[in-house]
N, C-alpha and C. Protein backbone atom coordinates (compact mmCIF):
# COMPACT_ATOMS: atom_id res chain seq x y z
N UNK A 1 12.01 46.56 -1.92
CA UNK A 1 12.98 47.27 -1.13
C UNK A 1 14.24 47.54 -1.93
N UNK A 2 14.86 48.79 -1.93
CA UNK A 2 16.15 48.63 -2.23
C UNK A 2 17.39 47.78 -2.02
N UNK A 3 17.98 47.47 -3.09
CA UNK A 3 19.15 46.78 -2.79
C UNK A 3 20.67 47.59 -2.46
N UNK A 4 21.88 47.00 -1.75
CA UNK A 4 22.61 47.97 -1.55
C UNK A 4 23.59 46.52 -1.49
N UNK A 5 25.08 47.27 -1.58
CA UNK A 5 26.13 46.50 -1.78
C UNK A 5 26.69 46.11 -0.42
N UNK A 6 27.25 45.21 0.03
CA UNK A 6 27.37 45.17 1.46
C UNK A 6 28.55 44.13 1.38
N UNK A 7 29.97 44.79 1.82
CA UNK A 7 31.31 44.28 1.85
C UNK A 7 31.64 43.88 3.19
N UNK A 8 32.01 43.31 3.78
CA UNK A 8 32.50 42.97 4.85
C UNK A 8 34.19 43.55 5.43
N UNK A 9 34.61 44.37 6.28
CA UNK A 9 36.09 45.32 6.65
C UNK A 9 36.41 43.84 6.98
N UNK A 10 37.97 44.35 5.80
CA UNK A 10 39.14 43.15 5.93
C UNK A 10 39.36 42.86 7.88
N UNK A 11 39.42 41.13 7.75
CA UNK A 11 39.58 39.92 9.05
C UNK A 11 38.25 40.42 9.61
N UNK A 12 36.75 40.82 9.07
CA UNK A 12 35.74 40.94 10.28
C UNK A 12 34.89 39.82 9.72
N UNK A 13 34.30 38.96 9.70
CA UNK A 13 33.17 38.09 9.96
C UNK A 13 32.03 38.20 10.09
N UNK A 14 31.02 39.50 8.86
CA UNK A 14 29.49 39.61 8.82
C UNK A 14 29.19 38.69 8.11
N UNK A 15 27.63 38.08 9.32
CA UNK A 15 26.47 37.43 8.89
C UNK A 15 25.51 38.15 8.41
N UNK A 16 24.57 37.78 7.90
CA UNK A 16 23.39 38.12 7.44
C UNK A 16 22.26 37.70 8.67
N UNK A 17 21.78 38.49 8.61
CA UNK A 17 20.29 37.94 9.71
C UNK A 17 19.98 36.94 10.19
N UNK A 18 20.00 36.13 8.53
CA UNK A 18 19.90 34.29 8.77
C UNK A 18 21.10 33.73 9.27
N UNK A 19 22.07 34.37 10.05
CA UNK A 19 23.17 33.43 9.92
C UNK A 19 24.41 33.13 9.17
N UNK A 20 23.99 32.88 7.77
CA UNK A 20 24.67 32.51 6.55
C UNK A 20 25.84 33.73 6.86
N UNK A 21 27.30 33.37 6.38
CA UNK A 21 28.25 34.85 6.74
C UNK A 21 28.00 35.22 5.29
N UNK A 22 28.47 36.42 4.93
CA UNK A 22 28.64 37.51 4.08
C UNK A 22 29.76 37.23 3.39
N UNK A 23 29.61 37.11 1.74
CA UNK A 23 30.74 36.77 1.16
C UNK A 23 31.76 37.56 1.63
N UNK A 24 33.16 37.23 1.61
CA UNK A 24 34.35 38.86 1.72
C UNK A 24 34.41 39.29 0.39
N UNK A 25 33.48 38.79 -0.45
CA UNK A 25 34.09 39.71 -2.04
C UNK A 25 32.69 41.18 -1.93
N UNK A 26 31.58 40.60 -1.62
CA UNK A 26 30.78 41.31 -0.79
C UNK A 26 29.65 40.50 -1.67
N UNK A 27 28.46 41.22 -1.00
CA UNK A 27 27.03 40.92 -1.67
C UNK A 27 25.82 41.71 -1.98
N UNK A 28 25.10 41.64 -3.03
CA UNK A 28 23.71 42.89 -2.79
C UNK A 28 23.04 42.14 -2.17
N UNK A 29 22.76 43.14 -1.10
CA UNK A 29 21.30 42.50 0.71
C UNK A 29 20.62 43.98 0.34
N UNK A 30 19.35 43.03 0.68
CA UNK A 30 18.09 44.68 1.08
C UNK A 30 18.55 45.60 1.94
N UNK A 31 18.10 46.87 1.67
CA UNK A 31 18.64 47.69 2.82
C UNK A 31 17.62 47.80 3.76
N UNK A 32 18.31 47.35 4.89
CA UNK A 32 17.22 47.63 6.00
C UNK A 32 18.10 47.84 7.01
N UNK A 33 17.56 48.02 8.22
CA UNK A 33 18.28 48.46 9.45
C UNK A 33 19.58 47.56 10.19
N UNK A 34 19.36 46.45 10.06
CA UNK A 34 20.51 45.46 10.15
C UNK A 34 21.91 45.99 9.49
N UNK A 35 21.78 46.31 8.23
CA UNK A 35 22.47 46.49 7.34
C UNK A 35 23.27 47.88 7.88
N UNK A 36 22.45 48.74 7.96
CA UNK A 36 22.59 49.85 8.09
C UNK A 36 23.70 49.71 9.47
N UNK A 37 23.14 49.05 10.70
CA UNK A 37 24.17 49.21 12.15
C UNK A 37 25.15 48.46 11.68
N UNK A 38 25.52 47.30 10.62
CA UNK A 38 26.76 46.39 10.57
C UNK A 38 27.62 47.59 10.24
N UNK A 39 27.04 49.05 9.26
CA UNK A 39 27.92 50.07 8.73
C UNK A 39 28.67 50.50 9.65
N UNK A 40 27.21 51.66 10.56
CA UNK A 40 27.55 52.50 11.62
C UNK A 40 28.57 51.69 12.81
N UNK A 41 28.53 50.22 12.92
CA UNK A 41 29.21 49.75 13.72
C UNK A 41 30.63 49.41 13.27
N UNK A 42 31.00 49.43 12.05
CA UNK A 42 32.83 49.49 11.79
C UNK A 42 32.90 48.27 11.09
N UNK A 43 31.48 47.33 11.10
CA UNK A 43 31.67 45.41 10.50
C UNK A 43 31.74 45.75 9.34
N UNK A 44 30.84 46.40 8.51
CA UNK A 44 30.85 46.66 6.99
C UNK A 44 31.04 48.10 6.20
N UNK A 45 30.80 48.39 4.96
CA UNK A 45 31.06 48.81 4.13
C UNK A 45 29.90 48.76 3.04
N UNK A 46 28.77 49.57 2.72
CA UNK A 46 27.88 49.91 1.95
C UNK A 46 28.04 50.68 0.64
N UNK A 47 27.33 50.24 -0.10
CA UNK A 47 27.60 51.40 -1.48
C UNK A 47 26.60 50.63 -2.21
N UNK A 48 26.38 51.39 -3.16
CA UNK A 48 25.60 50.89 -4.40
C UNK A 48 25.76 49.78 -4.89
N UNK A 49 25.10 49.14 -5.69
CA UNK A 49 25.34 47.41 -6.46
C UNK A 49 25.72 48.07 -7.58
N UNK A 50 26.89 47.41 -7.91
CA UNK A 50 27.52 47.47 -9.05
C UNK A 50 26.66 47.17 -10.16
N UNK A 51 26.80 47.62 -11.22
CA UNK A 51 26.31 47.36 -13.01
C UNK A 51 26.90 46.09 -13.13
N UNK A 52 25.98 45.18 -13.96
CA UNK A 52 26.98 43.87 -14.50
C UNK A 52 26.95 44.79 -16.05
N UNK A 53 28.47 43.90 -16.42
CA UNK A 53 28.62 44.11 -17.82
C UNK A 53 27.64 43.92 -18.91
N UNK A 54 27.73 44.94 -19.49
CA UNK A 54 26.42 44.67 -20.72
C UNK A 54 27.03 43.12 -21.53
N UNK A 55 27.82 42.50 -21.94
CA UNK A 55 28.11 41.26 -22.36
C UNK A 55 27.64 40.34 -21.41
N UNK A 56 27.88 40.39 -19.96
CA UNK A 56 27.04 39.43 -18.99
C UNK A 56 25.81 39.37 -19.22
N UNK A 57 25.28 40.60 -19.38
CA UNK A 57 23.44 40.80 -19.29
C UNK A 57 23.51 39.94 -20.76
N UNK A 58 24.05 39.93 -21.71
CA UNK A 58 23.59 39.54 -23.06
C UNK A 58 24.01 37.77 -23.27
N UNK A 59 24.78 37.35 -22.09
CA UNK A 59 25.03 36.19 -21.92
C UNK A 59 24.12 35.33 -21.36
N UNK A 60 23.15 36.16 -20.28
CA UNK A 60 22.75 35.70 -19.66
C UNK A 60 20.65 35.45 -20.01
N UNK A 61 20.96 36.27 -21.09
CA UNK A 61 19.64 36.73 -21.85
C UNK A 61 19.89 35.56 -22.94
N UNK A 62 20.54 34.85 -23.61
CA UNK A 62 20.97 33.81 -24.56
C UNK A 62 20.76 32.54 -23.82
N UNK A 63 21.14 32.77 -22.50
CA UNK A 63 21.26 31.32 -21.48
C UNK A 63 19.87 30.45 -21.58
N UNK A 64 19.14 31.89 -21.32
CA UNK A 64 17.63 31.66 -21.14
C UNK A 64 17.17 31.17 -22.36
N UNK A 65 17.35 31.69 -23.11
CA UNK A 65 16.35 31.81 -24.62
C UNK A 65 16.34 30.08 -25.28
């Protein structure tokens, strides 16, 4: 499934499906219909998942190795 970026509108309080709340810095969640009404309903804020830095990816590729 696609992933999508999912911020929470400053003083609102989104959970995730399970419960767990939604960071306020935000988080990548699957896109599915949940996601989609927290938008249409005014709770969140959707967009694409950010790029990590190519130095993260190469940090994180060393971590492993």
């Amino acid at each position: 499934m696609e992933k999508i970026f999912a911020t929470p509108k400053p003083g609102v309080l989104v959970r995730h499906e399970n419960g767990k709340p939604l960071d306020p810095a935000g988080e990548a969640v699957e896109r599915t219909s949940y996601w989609l009404r927290r938008e249409r309903d005014g709770d969140a804020t959707l967009g694409p998942v950010p790029e990590q830095p190519a130095a993260a990816t190469e940090t994180a590729v060393k971590a492993k190795s």
